[in-house]
N, C-alpha and C. Protein backbone atom coordinates (compact mmCIF):
# COMPACT_ATOMS: atom_id res chain seq x y z
N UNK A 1 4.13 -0.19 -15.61
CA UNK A 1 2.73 0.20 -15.56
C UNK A 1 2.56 1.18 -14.40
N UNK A 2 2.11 2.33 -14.82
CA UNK A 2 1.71 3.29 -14.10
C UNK A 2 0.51 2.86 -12.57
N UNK A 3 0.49 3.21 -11.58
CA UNK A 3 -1.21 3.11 -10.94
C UNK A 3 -1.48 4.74 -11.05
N UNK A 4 -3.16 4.22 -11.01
CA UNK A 4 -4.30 5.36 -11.05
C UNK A 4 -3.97 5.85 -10.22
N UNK A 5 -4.65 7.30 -9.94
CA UNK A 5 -4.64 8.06 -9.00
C UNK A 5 -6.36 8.06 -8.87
N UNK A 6 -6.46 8.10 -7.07
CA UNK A 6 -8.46 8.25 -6.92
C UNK A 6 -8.42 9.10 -7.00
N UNK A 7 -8.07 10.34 -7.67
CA UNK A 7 -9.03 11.16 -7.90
C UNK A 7 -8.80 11.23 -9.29
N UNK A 8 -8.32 10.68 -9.87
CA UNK A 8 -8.97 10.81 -11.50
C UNK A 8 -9.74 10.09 -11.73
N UNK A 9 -10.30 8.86 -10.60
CA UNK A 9 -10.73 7.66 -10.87
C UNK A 9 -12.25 8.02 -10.49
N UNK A 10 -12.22 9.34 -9.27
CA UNK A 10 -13.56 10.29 -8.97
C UNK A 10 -14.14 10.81 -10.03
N UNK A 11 -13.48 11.23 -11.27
CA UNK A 11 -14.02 12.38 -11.91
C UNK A 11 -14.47 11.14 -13.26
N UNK A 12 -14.70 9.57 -13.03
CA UNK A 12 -15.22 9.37 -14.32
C UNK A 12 -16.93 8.94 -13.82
N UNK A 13 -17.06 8.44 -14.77
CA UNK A 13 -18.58 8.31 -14.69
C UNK A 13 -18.72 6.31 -13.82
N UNK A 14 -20.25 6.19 -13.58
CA UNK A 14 -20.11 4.71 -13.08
C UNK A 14 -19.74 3.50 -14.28
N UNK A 15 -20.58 4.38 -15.05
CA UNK A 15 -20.25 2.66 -16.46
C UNK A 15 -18.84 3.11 -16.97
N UNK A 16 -18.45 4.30 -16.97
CA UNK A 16 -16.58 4.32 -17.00
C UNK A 16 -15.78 3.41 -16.44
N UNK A 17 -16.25 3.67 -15.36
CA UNK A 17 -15.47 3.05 -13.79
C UNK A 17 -15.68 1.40 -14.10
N UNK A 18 -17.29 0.99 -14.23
CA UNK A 18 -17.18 -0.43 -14.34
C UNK A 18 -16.58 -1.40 -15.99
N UNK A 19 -16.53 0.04 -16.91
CA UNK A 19 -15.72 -0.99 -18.18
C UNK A 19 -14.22 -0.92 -17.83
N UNK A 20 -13.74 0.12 -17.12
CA UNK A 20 -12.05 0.29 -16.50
C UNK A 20 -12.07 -1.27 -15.64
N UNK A 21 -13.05 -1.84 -15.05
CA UNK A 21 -12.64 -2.26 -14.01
C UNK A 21 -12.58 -4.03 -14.89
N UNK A 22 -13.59 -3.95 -15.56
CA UNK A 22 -13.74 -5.27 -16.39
C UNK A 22 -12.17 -5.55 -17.19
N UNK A 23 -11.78 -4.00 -18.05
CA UNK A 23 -10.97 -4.37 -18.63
C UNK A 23 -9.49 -4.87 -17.94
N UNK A 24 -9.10 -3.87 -16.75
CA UNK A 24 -8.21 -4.65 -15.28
C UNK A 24 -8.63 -5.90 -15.51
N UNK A 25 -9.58 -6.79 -14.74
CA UNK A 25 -9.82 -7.76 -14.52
C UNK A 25 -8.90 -8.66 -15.32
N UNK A 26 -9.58 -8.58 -16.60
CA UNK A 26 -9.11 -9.51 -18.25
C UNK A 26 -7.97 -9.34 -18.56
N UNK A 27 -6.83 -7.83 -17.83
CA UNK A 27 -5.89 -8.05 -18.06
C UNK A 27 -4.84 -8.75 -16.79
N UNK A 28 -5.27 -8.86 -15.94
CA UNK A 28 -5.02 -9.08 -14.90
C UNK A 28 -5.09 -11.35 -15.21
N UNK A 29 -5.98 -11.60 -15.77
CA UNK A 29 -6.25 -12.37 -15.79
C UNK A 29 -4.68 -12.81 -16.95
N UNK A 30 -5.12 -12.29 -18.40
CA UNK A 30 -4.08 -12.61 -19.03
C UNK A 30 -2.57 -12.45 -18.41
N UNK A 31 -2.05 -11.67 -17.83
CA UNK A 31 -0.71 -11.66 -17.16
C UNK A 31 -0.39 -12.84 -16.04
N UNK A 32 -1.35 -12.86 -15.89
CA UNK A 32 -1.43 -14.34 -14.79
C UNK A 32 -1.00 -15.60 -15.61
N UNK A 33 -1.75 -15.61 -16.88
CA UNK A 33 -1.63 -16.79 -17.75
C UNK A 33 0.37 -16.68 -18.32
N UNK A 34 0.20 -15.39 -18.63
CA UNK A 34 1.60 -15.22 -19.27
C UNK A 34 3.04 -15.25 -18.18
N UNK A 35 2.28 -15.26 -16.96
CA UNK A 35 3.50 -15.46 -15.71
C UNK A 35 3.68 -17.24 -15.40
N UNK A 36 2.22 -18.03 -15.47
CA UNK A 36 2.54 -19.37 -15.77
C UNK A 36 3.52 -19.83 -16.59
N UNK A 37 2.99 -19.45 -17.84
CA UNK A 37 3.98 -19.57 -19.35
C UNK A 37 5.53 -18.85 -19.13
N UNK A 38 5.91 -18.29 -18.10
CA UNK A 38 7.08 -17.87 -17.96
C UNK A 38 7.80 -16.50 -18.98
N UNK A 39 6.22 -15.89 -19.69
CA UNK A 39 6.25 -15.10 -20.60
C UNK A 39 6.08 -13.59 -19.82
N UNK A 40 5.74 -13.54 -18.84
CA UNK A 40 6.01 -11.85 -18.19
C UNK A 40 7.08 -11.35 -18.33
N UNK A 41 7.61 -10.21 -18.05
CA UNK A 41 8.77 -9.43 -18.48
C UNK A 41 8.53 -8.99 -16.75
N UNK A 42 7.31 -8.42 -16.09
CA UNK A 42 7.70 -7.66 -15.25
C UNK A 42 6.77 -8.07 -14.17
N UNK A 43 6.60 -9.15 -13.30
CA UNK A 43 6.01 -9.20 -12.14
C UNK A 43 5.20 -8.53 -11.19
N UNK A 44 6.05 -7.06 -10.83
CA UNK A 44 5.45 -6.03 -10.58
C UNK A 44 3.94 -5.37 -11.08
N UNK A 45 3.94 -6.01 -12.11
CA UNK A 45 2.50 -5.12 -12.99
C UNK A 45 1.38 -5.86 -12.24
N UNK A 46 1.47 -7.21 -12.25
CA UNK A 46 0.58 -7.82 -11.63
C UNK A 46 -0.10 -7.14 -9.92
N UNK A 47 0.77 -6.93 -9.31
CA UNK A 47 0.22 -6.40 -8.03
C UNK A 47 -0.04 -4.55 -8.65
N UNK A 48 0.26 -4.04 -9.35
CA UNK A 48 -0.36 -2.72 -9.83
C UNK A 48 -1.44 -2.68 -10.31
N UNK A 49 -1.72 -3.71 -11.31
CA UNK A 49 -3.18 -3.63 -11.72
C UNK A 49 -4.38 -4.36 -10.67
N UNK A 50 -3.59 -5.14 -9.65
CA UNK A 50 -4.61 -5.78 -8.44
C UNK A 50 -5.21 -4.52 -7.56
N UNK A 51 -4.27 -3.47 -7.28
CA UNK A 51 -4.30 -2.29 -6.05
C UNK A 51 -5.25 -1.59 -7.35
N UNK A 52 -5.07 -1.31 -8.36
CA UNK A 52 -5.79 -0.27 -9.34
C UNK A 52 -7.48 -0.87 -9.12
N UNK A 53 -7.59 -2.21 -9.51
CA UNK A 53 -8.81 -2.30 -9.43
C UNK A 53 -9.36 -2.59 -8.05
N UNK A 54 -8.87 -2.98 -7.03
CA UNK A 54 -9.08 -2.56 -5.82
C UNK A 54 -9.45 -0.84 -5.17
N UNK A 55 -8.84 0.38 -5.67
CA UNK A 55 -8.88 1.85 -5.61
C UNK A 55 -10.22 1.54 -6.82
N UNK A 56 -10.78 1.36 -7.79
CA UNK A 56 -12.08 1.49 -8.15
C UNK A 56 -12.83 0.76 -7.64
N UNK A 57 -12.87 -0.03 -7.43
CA UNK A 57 -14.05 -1.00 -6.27
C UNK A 57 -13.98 0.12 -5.20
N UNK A 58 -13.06 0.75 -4.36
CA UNK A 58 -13.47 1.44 -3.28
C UNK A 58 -13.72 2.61 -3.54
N UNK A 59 -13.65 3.33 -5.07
CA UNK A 59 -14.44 4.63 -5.59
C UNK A 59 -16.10 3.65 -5.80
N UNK A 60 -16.32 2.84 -5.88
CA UNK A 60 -17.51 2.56 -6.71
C UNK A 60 -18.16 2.42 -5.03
N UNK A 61 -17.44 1.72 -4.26
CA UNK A 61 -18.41 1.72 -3.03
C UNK A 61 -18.51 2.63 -2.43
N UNK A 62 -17.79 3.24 -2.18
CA UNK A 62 -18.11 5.05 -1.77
C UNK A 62 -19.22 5.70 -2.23
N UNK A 63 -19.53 5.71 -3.53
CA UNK A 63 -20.71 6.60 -4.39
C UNK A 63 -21.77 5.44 -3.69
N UNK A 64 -22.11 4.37 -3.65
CA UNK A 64 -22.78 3.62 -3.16
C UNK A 64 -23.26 4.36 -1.64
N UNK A 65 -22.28 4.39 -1.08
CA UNK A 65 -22.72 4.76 0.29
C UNK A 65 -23.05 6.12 0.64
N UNK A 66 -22.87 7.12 -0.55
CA UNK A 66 -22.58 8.32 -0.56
C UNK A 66 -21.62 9.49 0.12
N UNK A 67 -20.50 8.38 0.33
CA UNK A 67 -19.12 8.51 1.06
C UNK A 67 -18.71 10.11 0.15
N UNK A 68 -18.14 11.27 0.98
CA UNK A 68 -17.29 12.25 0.27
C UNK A 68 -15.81 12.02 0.40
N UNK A 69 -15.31 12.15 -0.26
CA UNK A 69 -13.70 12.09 0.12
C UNK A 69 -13.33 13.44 -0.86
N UNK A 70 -12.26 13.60 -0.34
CA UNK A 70 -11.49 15.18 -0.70
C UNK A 70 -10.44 14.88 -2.08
């Protein structure tokens, strides 16, 4: 699994940003279930999709604060 880059994560819209972030979540959630079950293949993904939706929480609080970043 790839991670985002913030600045592609700049150029979407807010309800973009918050269905990206829901859908992380749910998958984040399921890989968790499938690492119990001993069914993951790759461990790693789990901390990629944690930092991904962490980098949109801190694009979403930025526009909040009206933070610029380059």
């Amino acid at each position: 699994m790839k991670a985002t880059k913030s600045n592609d994560l700049r150029n979407l819209s807010e309800s973009e940003l918050q269905k990206q972030i829901a859908e992380s979540e749910q998958s984040l959630v399921d890989m968790r279930f499938r690492q119990t079950m001993g069914q993951l293949e790759s461990t790693a993904a789990i901390r990629t999709v944690r930092r991904d939706i962490a980098r949109m929480k801190t694009v979403m609080k930025e526009r909040s604060l009206n933070i610029k970043r380059d």
